[in-house]
N, C-alpha and C. Protein backbone atom coordinates (compact mmCIF):
# COMPACT_ATOMS: atom_id res chain seq x y z
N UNK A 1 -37.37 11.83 113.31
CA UNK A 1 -37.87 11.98 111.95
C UNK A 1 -37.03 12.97 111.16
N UNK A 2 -37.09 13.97 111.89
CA UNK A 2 -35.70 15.51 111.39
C UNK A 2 -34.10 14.43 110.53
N UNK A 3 -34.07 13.54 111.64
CA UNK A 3 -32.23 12.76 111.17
C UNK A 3 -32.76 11.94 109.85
N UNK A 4 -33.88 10.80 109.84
CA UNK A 4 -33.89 10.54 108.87
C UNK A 4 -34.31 11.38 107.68
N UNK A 5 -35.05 12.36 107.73
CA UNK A 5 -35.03 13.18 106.45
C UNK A 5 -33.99 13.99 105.75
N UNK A 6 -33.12 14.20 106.44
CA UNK A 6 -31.66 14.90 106.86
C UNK A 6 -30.73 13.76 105.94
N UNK A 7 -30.69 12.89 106.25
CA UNK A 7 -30.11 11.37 105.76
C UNK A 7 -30.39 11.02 104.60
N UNK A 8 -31.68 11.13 104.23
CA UNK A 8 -32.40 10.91 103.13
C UNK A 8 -31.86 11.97 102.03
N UNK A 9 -31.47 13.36 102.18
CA UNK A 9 -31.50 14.45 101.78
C UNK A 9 -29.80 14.41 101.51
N UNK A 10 -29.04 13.58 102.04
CA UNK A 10 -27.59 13.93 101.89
C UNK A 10 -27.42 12.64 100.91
N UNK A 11 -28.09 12.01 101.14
CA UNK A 11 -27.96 10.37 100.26
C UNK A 11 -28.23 10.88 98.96
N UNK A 12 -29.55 11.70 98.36
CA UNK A 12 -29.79 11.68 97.36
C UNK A 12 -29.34 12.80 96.48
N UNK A 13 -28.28 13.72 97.36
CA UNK A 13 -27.74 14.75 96.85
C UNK A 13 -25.76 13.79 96.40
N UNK A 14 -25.74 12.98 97.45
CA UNK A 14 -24.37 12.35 97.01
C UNK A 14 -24.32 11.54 96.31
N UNK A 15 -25.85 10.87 95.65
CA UNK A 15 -26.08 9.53 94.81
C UNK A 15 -26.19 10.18 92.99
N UNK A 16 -25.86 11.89 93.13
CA UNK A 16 -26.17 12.42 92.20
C UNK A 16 -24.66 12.29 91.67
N UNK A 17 -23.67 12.54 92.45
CA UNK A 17 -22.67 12.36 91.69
C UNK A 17 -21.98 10.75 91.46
N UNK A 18 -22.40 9.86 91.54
CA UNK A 18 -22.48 8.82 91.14
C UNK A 18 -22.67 8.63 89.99
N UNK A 19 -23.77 9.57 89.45
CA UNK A 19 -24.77 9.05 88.11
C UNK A 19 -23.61 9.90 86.94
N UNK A 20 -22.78 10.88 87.60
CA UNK A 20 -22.36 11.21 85.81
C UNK A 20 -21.38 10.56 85.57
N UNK A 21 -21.55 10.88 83.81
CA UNK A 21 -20.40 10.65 83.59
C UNK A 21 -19.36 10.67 83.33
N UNK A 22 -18.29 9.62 83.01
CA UNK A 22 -17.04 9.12 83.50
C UNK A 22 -16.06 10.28 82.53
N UNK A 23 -15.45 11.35 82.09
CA UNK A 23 -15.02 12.28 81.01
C UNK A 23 -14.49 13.28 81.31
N UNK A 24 -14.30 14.04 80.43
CA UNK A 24 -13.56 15.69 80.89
C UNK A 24 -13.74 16.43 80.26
N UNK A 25 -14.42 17.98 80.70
CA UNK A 25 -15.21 19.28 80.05
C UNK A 25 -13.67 19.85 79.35
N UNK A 26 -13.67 19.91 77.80
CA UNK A 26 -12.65 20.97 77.61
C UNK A 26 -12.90 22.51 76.76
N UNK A 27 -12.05 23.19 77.25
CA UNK A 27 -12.06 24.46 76.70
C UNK A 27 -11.09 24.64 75.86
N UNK A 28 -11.10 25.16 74.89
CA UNK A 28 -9.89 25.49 73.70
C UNK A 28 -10.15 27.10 73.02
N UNK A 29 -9.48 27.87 73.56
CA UNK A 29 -9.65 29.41 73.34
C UNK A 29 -8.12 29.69 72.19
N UNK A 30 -8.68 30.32 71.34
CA UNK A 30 -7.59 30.65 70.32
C UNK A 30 -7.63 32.31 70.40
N UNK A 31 -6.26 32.27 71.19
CA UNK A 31 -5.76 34.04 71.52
C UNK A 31 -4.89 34.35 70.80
N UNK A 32 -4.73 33.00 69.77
CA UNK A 32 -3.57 33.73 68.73
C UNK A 32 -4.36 34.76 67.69
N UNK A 33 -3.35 35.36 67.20
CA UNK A 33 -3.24 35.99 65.94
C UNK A 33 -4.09 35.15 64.90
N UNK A 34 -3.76 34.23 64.58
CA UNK A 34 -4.73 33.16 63.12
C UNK A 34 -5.52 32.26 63.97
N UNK A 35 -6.10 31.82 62.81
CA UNK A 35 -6.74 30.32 62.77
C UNK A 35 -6.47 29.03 63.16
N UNK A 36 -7.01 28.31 63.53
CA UNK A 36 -6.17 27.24 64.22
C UNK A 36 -6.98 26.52 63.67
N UNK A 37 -6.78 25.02 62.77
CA UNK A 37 -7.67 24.27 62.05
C UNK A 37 -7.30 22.57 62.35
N UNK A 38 -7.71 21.93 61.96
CA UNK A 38 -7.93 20.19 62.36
C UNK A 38 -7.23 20.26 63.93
N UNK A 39 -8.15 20.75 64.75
CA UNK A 39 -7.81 20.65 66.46
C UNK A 39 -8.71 19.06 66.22
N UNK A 40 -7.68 18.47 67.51
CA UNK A 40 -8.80 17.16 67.79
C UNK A 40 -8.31 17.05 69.17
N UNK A 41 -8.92 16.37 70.15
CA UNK A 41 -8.75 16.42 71.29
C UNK A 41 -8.91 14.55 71.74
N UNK A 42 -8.32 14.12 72.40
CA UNK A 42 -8.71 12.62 72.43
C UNK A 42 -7.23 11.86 74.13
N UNK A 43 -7.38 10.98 74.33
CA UNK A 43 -6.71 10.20 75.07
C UNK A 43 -6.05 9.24 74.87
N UNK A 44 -4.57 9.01 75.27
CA UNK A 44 -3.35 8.28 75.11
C UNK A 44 -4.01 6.68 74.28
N UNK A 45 -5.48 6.53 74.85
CA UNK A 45 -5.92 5.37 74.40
C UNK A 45 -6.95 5.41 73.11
N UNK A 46 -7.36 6.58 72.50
CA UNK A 46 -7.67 7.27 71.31
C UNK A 46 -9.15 6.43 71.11
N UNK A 47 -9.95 6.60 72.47
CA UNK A 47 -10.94 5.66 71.83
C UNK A 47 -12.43 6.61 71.61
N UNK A 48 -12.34 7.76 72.47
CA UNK A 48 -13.11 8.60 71.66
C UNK A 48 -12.06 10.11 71.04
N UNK A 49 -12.37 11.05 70.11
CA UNK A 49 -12.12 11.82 69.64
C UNK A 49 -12.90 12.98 69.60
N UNK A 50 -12.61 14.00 69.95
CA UNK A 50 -13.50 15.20 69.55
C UNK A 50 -12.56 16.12 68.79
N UNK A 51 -13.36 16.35 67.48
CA UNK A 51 -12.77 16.80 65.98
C UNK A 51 -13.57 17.86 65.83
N UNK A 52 -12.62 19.29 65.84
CA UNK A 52 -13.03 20.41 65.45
C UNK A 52 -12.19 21.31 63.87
N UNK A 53 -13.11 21.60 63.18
CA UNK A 53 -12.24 21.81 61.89
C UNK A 53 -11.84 23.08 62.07
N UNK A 54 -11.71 24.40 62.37
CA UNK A 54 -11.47 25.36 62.95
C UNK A 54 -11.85 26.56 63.89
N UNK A 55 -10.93 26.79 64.73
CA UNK A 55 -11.40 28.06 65.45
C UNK A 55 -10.58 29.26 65.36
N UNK A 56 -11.40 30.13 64.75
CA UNK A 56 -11.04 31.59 64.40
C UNK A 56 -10.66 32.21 65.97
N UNK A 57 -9.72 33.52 65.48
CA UNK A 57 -8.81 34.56 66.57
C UNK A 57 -9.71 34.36 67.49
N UNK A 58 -9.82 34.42 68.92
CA UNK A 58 -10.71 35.24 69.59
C UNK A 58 -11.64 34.35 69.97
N UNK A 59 -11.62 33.00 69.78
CA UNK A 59 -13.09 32.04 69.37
C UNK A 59 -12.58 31.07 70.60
N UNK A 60 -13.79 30.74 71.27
CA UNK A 60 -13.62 29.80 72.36
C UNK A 60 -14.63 28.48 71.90
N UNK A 61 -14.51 27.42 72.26
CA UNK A 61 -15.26 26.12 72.20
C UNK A 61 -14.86 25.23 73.49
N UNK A 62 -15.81 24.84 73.71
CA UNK A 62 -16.15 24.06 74.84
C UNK A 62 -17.42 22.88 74.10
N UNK A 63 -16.25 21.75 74.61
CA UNK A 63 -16.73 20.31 74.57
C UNK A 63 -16.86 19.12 75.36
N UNK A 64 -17.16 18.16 75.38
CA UNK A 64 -17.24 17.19 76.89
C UNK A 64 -16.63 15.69 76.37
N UNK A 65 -15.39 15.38 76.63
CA UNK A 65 -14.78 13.82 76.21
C UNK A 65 -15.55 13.11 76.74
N UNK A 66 -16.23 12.28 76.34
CA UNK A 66 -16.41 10.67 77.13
C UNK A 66 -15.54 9.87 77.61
N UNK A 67 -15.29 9.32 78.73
CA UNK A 67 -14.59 8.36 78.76
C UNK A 67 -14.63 7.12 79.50
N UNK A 68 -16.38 6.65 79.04
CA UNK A 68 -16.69 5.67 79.56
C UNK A 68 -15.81 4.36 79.27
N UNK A 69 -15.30 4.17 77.64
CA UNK A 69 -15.00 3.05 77.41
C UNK A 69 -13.43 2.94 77.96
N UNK A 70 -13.17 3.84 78.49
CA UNK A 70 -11.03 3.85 78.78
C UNK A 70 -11.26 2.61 79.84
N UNK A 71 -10.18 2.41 80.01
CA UNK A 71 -9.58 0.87 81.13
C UNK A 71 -7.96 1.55 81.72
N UNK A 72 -7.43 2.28 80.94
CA UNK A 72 -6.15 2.40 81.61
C UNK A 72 -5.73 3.87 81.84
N UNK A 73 -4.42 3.55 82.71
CA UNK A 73 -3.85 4.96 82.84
C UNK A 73 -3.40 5.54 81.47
N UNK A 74 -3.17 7.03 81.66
CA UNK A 74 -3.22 7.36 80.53
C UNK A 74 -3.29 9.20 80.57
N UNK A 75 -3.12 9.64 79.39
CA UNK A 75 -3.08 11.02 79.39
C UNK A 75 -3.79 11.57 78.31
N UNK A 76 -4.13 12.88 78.45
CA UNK A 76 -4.50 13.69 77.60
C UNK A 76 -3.99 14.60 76.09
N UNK A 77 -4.29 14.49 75.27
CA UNK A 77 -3.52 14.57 73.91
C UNK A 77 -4.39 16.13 72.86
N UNK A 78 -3.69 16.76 72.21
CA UNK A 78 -4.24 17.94 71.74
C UNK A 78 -3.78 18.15 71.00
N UNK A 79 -4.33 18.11 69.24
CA UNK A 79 -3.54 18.27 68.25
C UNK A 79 -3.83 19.69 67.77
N UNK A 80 -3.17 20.34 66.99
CA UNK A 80 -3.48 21.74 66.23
C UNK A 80 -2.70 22.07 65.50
N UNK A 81 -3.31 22.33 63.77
CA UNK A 81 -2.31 23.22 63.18
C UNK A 81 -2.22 24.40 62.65
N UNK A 82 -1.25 24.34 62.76
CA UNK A 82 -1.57 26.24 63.02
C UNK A 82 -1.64 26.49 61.40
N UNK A 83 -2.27 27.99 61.19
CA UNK A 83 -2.20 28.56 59.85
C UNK A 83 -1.13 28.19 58.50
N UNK A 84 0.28 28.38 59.52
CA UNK A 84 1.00 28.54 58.52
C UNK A 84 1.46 26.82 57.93
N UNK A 85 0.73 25.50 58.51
CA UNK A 85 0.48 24.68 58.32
C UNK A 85 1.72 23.56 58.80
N UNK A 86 1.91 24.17 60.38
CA UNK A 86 2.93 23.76 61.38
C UNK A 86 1.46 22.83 62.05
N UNK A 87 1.96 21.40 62.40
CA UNK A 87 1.17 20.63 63.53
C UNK A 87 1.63 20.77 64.67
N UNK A 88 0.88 20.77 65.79
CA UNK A 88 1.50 20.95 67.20
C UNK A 88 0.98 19.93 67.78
N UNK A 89 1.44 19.17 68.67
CA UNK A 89 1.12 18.56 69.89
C UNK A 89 1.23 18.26 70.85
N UNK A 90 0.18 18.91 71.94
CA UNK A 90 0.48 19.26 73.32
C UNK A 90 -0.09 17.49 74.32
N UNK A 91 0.92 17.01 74.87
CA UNK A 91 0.75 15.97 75.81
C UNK A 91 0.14 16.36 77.63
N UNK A 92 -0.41 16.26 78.04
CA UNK A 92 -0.78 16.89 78.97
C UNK A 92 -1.76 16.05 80.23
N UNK A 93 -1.69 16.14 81.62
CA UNK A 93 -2.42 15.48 82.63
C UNK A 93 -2.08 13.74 82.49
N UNK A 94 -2.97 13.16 83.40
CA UNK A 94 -3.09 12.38 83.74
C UNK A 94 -4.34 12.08 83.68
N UNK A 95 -5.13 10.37 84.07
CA UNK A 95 -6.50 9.87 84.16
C UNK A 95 -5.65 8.36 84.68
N UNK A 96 -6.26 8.17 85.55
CA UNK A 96 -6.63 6.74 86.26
C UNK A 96 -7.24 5.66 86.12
N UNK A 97 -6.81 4.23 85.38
CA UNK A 97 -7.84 3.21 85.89
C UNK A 97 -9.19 3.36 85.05
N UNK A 98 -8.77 4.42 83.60
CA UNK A 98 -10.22 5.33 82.97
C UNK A 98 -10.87 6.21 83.11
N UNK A 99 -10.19 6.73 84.54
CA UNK A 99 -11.34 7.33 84.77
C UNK A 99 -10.10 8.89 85.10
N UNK A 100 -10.90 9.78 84.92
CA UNK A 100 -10.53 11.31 85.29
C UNK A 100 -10.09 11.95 86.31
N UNK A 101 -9.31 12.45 86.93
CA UNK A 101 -8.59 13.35 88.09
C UNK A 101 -9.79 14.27 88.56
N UNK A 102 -9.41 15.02 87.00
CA UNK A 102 -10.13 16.58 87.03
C UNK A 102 -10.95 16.53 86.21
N UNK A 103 -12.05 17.58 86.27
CA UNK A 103 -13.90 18.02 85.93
C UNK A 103 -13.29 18.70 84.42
N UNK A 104 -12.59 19.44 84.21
CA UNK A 104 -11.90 20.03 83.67
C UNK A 104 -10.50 20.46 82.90
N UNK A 105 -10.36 20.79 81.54
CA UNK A 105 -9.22 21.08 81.15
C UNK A 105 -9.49 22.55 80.73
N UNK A 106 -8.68 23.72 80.34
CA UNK A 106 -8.33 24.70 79.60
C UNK A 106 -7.51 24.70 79.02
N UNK A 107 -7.27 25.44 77.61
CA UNK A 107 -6.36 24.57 76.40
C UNK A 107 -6.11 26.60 76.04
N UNK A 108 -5.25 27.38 75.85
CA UNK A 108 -5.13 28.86 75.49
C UNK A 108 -3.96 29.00 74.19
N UNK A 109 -4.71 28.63 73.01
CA UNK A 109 -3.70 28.58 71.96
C UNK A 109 -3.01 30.31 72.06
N UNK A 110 -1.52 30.40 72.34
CA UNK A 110 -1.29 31.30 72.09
C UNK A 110 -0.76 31.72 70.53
N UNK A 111 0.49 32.73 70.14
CA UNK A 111 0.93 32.50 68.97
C UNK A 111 2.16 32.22 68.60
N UNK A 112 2.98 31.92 70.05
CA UNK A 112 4.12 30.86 69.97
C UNK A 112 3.65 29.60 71.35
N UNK A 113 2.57 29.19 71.83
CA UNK A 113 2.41 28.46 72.64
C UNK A 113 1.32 28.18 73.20
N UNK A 114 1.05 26.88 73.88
CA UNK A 114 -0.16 26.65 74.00
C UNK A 114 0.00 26.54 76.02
N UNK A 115 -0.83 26.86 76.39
CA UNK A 115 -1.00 26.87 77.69
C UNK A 115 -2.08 26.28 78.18
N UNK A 116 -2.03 25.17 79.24
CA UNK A 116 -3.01 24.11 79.80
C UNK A 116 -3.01 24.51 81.24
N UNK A 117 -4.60 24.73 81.73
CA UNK A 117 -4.86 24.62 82.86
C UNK A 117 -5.68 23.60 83.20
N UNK A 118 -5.94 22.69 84.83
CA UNK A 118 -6.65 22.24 85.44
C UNK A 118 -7.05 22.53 86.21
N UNK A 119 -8.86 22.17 86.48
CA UNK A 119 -9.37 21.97 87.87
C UNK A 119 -8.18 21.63 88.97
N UNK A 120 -8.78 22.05 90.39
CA UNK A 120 -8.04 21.83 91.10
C UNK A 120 -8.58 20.91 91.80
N UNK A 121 -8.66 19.59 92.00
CA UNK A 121 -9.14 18.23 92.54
C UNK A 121 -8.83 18.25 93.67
N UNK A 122 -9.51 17.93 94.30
CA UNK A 122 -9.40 17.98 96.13
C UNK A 122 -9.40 16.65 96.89
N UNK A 123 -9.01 15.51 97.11
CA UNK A 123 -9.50 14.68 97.54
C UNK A 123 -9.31 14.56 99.07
């Protein structure tokens, strides 16, 4: 009785990650000096977008891509322009088949550069 409850208990803890969804948590911290304004965040296949109109010095945001509707390989895309009304765009990672590597991105606007970290995926 102990094994099947045991069984029961690993099933419904591994059937949990099944249920989310398909996307990627991002962070975008502005350590520059200015403002950083029309950030948008989106994928090589541009089918959802997350549109932020600015983040002040010092200012962090955290958002969650969907990416139920993707079908292909593909990468991660990050627009920003800076104050003095320079566009930047950072190309970055990978995604599979639609679907995501990593849980996670970090995005660290500096004030000559932008710096990207990832989860570290384990398979």
């Amino acid at each position: 009785m102990k094994k099947i409850i045991a069984i029961l208990l690993l099933l419904t803890l591994n059937s949990c990650f099944l249920f989310e969804e398909n996307g990627i948590q991002i962070k975008i911290k502005n350590h520059s000096s200015q403002e950083i304004s029309n950030v948008k965040f989106t994928t090589t296949e541009k089918l959802e977008v997350i549109e932020i109109n600015s983040i002040a010095p010092n200012e962090t945001v955290t958002k969650f891509l969907s990416m139920k509707h993707n079908k292909f390989d593909g990468g991660y895309v990050l627009y920003v322009t800076r104050s003095n009304g320079k566009a930047e765009i950072s190309e970055c990672g990978y995604y599979t088949n639609g679907s995501s590597l990593n849980k996670w991105i970090d995005f660290t606007v500096e004030n000559d550069t932008t710096i990207v970290k990832f989860d570290a995926t384990q398979f």
